[in-house]
Protein backbone atom coordinates (compact mmCIF):
# COMPACT_ATOMS: atom_id res chain seq x y z
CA UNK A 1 2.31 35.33 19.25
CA UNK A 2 -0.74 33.18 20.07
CA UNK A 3 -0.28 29.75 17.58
CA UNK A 4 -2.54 26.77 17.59
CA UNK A 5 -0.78 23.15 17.06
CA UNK A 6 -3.55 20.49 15.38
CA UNK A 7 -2.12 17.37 15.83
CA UNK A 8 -0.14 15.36 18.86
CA UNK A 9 1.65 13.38 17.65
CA UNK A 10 6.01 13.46 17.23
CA UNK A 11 6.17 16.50 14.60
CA UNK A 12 3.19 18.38 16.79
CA UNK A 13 4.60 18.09 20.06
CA UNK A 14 7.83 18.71 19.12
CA UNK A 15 6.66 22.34 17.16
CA UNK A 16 5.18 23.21 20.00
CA UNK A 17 8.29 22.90 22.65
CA UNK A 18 9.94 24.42 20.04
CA UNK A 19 7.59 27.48 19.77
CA UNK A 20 6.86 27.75 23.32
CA UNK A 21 10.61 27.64 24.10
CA UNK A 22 10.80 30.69 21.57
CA UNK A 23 8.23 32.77 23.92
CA UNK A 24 5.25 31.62 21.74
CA UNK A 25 1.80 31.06 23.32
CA UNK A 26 0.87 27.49 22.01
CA UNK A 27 -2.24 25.53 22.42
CA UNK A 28 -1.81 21.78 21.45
CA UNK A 29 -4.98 20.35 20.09
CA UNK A 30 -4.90 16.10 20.24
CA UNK A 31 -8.45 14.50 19.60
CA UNK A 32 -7.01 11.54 21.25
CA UNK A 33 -3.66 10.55 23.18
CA UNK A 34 -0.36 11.75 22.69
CA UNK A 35 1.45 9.30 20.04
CA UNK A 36 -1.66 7.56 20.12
CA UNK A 37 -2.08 7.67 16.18
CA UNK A 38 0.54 7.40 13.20
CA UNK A 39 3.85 7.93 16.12
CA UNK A 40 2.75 5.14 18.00
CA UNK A 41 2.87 2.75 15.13
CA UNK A 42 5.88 3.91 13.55
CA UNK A 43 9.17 2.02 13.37
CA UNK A 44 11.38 3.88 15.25
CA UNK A 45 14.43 3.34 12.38
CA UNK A 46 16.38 6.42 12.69
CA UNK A 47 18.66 7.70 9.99
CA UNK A 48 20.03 10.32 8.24
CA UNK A 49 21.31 8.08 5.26
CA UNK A 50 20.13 10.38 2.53
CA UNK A 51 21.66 11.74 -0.69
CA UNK A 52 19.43 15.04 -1.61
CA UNK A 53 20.45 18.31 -0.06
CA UNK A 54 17.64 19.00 2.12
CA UNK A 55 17.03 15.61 2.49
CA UNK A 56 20.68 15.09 4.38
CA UNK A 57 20.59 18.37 6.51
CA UNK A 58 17.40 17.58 7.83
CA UNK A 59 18.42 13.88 8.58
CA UNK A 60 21.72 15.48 10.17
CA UNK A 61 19.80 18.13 12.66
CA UNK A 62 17.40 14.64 13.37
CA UNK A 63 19.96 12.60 14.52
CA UNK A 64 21.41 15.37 16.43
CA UNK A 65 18.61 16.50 18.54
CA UNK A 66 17.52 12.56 19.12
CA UNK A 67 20.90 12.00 20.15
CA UNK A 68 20.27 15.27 22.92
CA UNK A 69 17.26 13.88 24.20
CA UNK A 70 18.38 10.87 24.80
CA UNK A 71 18.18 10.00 28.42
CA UNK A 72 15.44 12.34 29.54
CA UNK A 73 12.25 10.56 30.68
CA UNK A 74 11.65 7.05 29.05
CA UNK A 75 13.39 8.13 25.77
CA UNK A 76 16.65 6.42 24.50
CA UNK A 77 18.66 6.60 21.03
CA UNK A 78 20.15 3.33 20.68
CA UNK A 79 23.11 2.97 18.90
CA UNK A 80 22.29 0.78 15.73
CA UNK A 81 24.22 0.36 12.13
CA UNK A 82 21.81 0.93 9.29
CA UNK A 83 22.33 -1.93 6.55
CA UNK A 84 20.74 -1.09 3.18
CA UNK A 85 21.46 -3.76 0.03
CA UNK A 86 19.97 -5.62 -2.96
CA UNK A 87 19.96 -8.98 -3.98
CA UNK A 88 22.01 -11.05 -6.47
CA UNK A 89 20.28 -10.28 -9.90
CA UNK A 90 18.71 -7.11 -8.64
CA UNK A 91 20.82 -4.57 -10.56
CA UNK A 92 18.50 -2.06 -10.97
CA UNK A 93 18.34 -1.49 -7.39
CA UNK A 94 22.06 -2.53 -7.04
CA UNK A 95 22.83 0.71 -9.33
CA UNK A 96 21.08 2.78 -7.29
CA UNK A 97 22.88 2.11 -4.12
CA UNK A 98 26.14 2.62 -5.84
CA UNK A 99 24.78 5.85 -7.24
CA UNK A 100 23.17 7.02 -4.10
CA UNK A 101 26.44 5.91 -1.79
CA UNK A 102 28.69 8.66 -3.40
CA UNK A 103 26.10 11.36 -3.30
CA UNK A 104 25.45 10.29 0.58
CA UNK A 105 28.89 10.63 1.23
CA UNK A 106 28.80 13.89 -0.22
CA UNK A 107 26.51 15.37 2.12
CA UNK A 108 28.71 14.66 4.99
CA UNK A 109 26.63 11.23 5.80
CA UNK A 110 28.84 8.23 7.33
CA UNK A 111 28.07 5.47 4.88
CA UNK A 112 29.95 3.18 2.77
CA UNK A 113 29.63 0.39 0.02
CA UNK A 114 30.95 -3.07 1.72
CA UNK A 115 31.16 -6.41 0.46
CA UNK A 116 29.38 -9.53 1.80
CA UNK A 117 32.04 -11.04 3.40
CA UNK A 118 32.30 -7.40 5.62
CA UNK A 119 29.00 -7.78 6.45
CA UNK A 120 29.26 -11.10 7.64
CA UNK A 121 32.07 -10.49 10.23
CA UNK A 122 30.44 -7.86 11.86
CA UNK A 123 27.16 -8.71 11.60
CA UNK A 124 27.18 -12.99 12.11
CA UNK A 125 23.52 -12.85 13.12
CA UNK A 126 22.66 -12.13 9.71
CA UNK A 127 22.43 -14.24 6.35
CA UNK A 128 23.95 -12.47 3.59
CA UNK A 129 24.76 -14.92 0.97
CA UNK A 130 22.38 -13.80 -1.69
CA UNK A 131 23.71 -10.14 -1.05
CA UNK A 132 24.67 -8.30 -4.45
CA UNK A 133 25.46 -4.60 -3.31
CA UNK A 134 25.49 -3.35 0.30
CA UNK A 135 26.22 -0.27 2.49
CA UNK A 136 26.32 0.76 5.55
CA UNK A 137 25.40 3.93 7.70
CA UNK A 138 27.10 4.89 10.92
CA UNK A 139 25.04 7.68 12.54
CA UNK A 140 21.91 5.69 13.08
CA UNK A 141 19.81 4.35 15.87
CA UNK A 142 16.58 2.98 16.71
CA UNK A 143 13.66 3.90 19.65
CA UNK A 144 10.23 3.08 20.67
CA UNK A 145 8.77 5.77 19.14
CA UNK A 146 5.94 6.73 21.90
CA UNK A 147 8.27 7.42 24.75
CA UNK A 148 9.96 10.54 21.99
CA UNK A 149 6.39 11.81 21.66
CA UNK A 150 5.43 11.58 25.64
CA UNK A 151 8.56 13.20 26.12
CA UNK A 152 8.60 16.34 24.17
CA UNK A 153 4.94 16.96 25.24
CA UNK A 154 6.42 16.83 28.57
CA UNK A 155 8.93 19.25 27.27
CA UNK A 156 6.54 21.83 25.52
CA UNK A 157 4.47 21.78 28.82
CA UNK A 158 7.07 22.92 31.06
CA UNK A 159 7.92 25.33 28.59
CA UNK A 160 4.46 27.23 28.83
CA UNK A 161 2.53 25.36 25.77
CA UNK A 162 -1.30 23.92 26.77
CA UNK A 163 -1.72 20.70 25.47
CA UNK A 164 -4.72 19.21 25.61
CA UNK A 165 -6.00 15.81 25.08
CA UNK A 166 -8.94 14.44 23.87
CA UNK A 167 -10.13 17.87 22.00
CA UNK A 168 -10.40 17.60 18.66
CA UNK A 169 -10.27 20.68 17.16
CA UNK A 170 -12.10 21.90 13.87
CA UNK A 171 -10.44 25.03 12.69
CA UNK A 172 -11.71 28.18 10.16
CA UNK A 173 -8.81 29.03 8.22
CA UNK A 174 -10.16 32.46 7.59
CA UNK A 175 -10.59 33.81 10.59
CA UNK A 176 -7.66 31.68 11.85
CA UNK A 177 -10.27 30.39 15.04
CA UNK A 178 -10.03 26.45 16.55
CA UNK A 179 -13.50 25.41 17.26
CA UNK A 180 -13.90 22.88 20.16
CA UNK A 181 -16.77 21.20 22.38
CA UNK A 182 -15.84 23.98 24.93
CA UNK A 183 -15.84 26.83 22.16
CA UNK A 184 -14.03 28.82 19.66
CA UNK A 185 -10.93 30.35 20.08
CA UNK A 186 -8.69 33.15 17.83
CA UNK A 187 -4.75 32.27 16.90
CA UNK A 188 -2.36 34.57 15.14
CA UNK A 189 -1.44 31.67 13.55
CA UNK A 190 -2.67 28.02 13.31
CA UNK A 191 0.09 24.30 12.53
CA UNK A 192 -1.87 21.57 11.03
CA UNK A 193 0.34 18.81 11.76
CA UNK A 194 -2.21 16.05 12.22
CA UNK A 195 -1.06 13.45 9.90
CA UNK A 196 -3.59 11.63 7.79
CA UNK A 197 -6.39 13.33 8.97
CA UNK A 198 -5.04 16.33 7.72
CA UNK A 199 -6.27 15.97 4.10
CA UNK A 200 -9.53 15.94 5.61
CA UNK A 201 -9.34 18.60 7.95
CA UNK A 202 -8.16 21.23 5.84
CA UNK A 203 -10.54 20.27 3.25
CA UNK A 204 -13.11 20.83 5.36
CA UNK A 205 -12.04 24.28 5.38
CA UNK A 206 -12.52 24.56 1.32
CA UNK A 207 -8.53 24.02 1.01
CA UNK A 208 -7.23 21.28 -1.12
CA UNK A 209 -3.82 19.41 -0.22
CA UNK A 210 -2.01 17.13 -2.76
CA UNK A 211 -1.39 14.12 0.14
CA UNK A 212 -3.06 10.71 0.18
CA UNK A 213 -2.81 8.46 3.98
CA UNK A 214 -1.93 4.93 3.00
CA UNK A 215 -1.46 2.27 5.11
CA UNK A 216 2.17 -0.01 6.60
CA UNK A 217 2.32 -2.94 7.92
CA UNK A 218 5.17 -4.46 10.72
CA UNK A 219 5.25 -6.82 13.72
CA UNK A 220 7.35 -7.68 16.55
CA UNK A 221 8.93 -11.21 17.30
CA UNK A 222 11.03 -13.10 19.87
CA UNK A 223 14.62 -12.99 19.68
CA UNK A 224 17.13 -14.38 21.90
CA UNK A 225 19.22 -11.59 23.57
CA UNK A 226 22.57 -12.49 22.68
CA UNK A 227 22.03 -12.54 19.00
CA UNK A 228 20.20 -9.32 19.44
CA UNK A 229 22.95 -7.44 20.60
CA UNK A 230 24.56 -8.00 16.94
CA UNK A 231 21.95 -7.08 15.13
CA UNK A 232 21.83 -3.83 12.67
CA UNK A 233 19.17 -2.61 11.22
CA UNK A 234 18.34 -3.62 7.76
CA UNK A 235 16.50 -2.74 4.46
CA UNK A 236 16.40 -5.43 1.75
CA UNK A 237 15.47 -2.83 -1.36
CA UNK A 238 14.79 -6.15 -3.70
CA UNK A 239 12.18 -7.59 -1.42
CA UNK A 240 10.94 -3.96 -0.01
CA UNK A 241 11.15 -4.75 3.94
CA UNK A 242 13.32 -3.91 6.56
CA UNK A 243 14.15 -5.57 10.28
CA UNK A 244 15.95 -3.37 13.29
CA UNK A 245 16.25 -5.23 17.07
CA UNK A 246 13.34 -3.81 19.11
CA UNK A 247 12.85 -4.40 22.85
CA UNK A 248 10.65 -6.69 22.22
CA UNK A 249 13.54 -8.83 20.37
CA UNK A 250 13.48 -7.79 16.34
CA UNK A 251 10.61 -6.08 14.55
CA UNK A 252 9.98 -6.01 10.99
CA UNK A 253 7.72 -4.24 8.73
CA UNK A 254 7.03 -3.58 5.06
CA UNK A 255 3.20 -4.27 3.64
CA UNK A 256 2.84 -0.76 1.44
CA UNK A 257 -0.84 -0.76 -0.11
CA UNK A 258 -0.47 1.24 -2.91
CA UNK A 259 -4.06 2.68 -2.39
CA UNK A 260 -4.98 5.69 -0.59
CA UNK A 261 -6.96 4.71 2.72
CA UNK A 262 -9.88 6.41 4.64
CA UNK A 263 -8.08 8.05 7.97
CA UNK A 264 -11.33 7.34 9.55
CA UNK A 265 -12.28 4.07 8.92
CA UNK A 266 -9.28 1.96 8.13
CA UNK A 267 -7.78 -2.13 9.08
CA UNK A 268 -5.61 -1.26 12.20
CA UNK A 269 -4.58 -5.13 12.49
CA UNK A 270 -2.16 -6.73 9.89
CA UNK A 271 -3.20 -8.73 7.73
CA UNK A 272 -2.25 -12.79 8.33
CA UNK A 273 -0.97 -12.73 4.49
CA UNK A 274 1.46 -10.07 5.41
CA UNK A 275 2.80 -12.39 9.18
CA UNK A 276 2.93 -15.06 6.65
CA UNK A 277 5.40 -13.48 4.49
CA UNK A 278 7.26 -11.76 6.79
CA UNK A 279 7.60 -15.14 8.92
CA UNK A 280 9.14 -16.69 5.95
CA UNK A 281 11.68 -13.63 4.83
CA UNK A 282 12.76 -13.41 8.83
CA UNK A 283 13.61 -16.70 8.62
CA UNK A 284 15.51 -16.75 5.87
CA UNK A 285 17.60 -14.09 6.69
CA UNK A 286 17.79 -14.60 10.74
CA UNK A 287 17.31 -18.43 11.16
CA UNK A 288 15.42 -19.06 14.52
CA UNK A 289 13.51 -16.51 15.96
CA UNK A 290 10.73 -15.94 18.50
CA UNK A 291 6.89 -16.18 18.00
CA UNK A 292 5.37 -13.14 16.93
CA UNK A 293 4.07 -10.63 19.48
CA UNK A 294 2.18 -8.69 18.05
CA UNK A 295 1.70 -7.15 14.62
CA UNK A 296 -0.21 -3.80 13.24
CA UNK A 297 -1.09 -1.47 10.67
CA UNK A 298 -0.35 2.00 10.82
CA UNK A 299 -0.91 5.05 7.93
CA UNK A 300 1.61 7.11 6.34
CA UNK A 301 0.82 10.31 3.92
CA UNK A 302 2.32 10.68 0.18
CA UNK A 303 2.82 13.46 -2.13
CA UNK A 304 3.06 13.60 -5.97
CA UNK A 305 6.91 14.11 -5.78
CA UNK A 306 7.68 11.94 -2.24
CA UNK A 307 8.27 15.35 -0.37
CA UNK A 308 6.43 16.81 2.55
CA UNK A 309 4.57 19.55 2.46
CA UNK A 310 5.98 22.03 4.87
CA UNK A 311 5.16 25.81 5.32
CA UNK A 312 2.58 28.42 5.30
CA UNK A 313 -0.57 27.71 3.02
CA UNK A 314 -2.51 30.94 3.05
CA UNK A 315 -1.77 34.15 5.63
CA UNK A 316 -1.48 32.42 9.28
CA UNK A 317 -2.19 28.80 8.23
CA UNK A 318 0.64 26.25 8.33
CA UNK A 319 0.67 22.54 7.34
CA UNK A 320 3.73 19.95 8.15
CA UNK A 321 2.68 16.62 6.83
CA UNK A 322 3.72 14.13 3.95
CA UNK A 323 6.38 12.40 5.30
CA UNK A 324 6.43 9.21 2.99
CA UNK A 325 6.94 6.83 5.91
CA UNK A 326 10.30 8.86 6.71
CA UNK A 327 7.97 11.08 9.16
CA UNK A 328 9.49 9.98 12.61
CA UNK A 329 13.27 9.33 12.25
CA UNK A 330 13.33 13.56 10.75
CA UNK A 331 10.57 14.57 13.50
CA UNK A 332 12.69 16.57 15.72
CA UNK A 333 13.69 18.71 12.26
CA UNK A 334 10.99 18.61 10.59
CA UNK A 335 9.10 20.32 13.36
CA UNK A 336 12.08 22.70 13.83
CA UNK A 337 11.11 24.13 10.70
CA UNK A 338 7.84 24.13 10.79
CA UNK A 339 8.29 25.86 13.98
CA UNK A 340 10.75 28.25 11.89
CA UNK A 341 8.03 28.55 9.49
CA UNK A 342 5.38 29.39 11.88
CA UNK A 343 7.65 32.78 13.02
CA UNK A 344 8.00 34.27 9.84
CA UNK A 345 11.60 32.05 8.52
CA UNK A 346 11.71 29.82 5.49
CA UNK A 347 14.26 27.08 6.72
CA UNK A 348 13.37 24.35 3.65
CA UNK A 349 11.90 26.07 0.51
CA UNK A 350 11.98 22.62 -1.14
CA UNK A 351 8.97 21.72 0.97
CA UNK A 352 7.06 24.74 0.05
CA UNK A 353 3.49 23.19 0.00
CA UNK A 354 1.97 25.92 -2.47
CA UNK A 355 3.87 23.98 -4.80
CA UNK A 356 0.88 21.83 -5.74
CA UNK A 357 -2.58 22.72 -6.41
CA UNK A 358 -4.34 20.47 -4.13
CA UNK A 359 -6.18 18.47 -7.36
CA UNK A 360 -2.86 16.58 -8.65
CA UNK A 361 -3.57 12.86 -9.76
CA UNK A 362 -0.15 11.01 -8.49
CA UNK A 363 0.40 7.09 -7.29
CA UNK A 364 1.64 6.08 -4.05
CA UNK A 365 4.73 4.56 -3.77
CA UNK A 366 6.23 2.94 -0.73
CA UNK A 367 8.43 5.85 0.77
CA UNK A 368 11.72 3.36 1.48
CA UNK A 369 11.73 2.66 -2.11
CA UNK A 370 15.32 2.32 -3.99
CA UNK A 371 15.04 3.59 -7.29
C-alpha cells in the first residue's frame, strides 16, 4: 500500500513510522522543517488526565508510547505531577473538578482531589493560598516538543518511509495524486495531517472541514534550579493558564484568541499585553523568577464539539487534525489511529470526521477549558 503523509509535524511523523513499520510505502510531504510549525511551539505538558472514554484510552496509549521513546535520540519524558485547581470563589469551575475527578478515576487515570495544605508540602515552590479545589495526576510528564518530532522522523526513515522536506505538496483528492515542484505522483491512499493549514488545503480540493486555526500564546523564564526540581506542572482553570518547569527554567502559556486566524499570515511573536500578564500571575504564584527568554505564538485547530477529526473523509482520503490545543501530549495515539485508519481499522469512531458537514457555524473555545 502506497500512502502519502501531508504534514511533518508530531501526529505526521509519527503515522508514518507507524505505517512504514506496518510494511506501508509512505511518502512524508513537509513544506518546511520537521516540527518547524504548530509541534515546535507547543507546550510539551503531557497527560492523560481525562474523564471521557476515548478521551482516557487515548491519553493512556500517549503516555505509554512517550514513556517508550524516552531515551532514544534527544527525546526525554520527564517525570512531572500535573496540578489542576480553581480559586477561592470559583465554584463553577471548583464543581467541575470534583465532578470530573471521579469520572477520571474511573477510567483507570491516577488522579486525586487534595487539599491545600497537601499541596503545599509537596510542592513548597508553589503559592497556594487562594486555592479552593485541587487535584492531582500521577502519570504525567513534560518534553521539548521538537526533539519527539525529529525523533520519530528519524524513526519512520529507518523504517522505509521518504520524508521529504521543504515540498509542499498540493494534493487532488479524486484521483488521490500529490502534486509537487518535481511532479505529480499516485497514492492508494493520502493522511492530511498538516495542522492549520489543513482547512485550507483540503478546501482547495472542493472539500469542506468544520476546523478553525486559532492562535496560543506562552513564554519561557529564568528559574533557579533548585526550586525547579519541585516544581509540578500546573493549570489554574479560574485564571485559564498553566506553568510546567522547562529547560529553560519554567514556561508558561495561556493567551487563547477566541477568533479564527489566517494559517498563512498570522502574529508569530506574543503580544507584550500577554508577558505583562503572565509576568504578574508568575509572580504571584512562584515569587522570584528569571527574566523572560523568550515568548511566542503558536496556532491550534477547533471543532464545533472540541473533538478531532480523525478518519477517512471520502474513498482513500484521510484527515487527523483538531486537536483543541491537546494535539501533542495524545500525538503518539492519535497518529496510531490514524495510522489504523489509514489500513482499513476504525480504532476511535468518536472522531469520525463525516460527522460534520464542513459549513457548521461554532465558537472557539480555549481547549484547556474547565467547564
Amino acid at each position: 500500500m502506497k500512502v502519502a503523509v501531508v504534514g511533518g509535524g508530531a501526529i505526521g511523523v509519527t503515522a508514518a513510522y507507524d505505517l512504514a513499520e506496518r510494511d506501508a510505502e509512505v511518502v512524508v510531504y513537509e513544506k518546511g522543517e520537521i516540527a518547524g510549525e504548530s509541534t515546535g511551539r507547543a507546550a510539551g505538558v503531557l497527560y492523560d488526565a481525562f474523564a471521557a472514554p476515548e478521551d482516557a484510552r487515548v491519553g493512556d496509549r500517549a503516555i505509554e508510547r512517550f514513556r517508550e521513546f524516552s531515551g532514544e535520540g534527544d527525546f526525554e519524558f520527564r517525570e512531572t505531577p500535573y496540578v489542576l485547581f480553581a480559586r477561592d470563589g470559583d465554584e463553577k469551575r471548583a464543581d467541575a473538578i470534583r465532578e470530573q475527578v471521579p469520572r477520571m478515576q474511573d477510567e483507570g487515570r491516577d488522579v486525586a482531589l487534595v487539599d491545600p495544605d497537601e499541596l503545599r508540602e509537596r510542592f513548597p515552590t508553589v503559592e497556594w493560598d487562594d486555592v479552593g479545589v485541587a487535584a492531582v495526576a500521577e502519570n504525567t510528564g513534560c518534553t521539548v516538543p521538537a526533539t519527539y518530532a525529529e525523533l520519530l522522523a528519524e524513526k519512520a526513515s529507518e523504517a522505509g518511509a521518504d520524508v521529504r522536506t521543504g515540498t509542499e505538496a498540493r494534493l487532488d483528492a479524486e484521483s488521490l495524486e500529490i502534486e509537487t515542484d518535481e511532479g505529480t505522483e499516485s497514492f492508494d491512499a493520502i493522511l492530511v495531517a498538516a495542522g492549520a493549514h489543513t482547512k485550507r488545503l483540503l478546501a482547495e480540493t472542493g472539500i469542506q472541514v468544520a476546523l478553525k486555526p486559532y492562535r496560543v500564546q506562552a513564554l519561557t523564564a529564568g528559574f533557579d534550579d533548585d526550586r525547579r526540581d519541585d516544581l509540578p506542572m500546573a493549570y489554574d482553570a479560574t485564571a485559564g493558564y498553566y506553568l510546567r518547569p522547562h529547560p529553560d527554567g519554567l514556561l508558561a502559556g495561556d493567551g487563547t484568541e477566541e477568533v479564527e486566524s489566517d494559517p498563512d499570515d498570522w502574529k508569530r511573536d506574543a503580544d507584550s499585553e500577554f508577558v505583562d500578564v503572565t509576568r504578574e500571575r508568575l509572580g504571584h504564584r512562584l515569587g522570584e523568577f528569571g527574566a523572560v527568554r523568550e515568548a511566542w505564538a503558536g496556532l491550534c485547530v477547533a471543532t464545533p464539539d472540541r473533538d478531532p477529526l480523525l478518519g477517512e473523509l471520502r474513498e482513500g482520503l484521510f484527515v487527523a487534525a483538531g486537536w483543541q490545543g491537546h494535539g501533542f501530549m495524545r500525538a503518539p495515539a492519535l497518529a496510531e489511529a490514524a495510522a489504523e485508519s489509514v489500513l482499513g481499522e476504525d480504532p476511535i469512531p468518536e472522531f469520525d470526521p463525516t460527522r460534520f458537514d464542513g459549513d457548521e457555524e461554532f465558537d472557539i473555545v480555549e481547549g484547556m477549558a474547565v467547564e
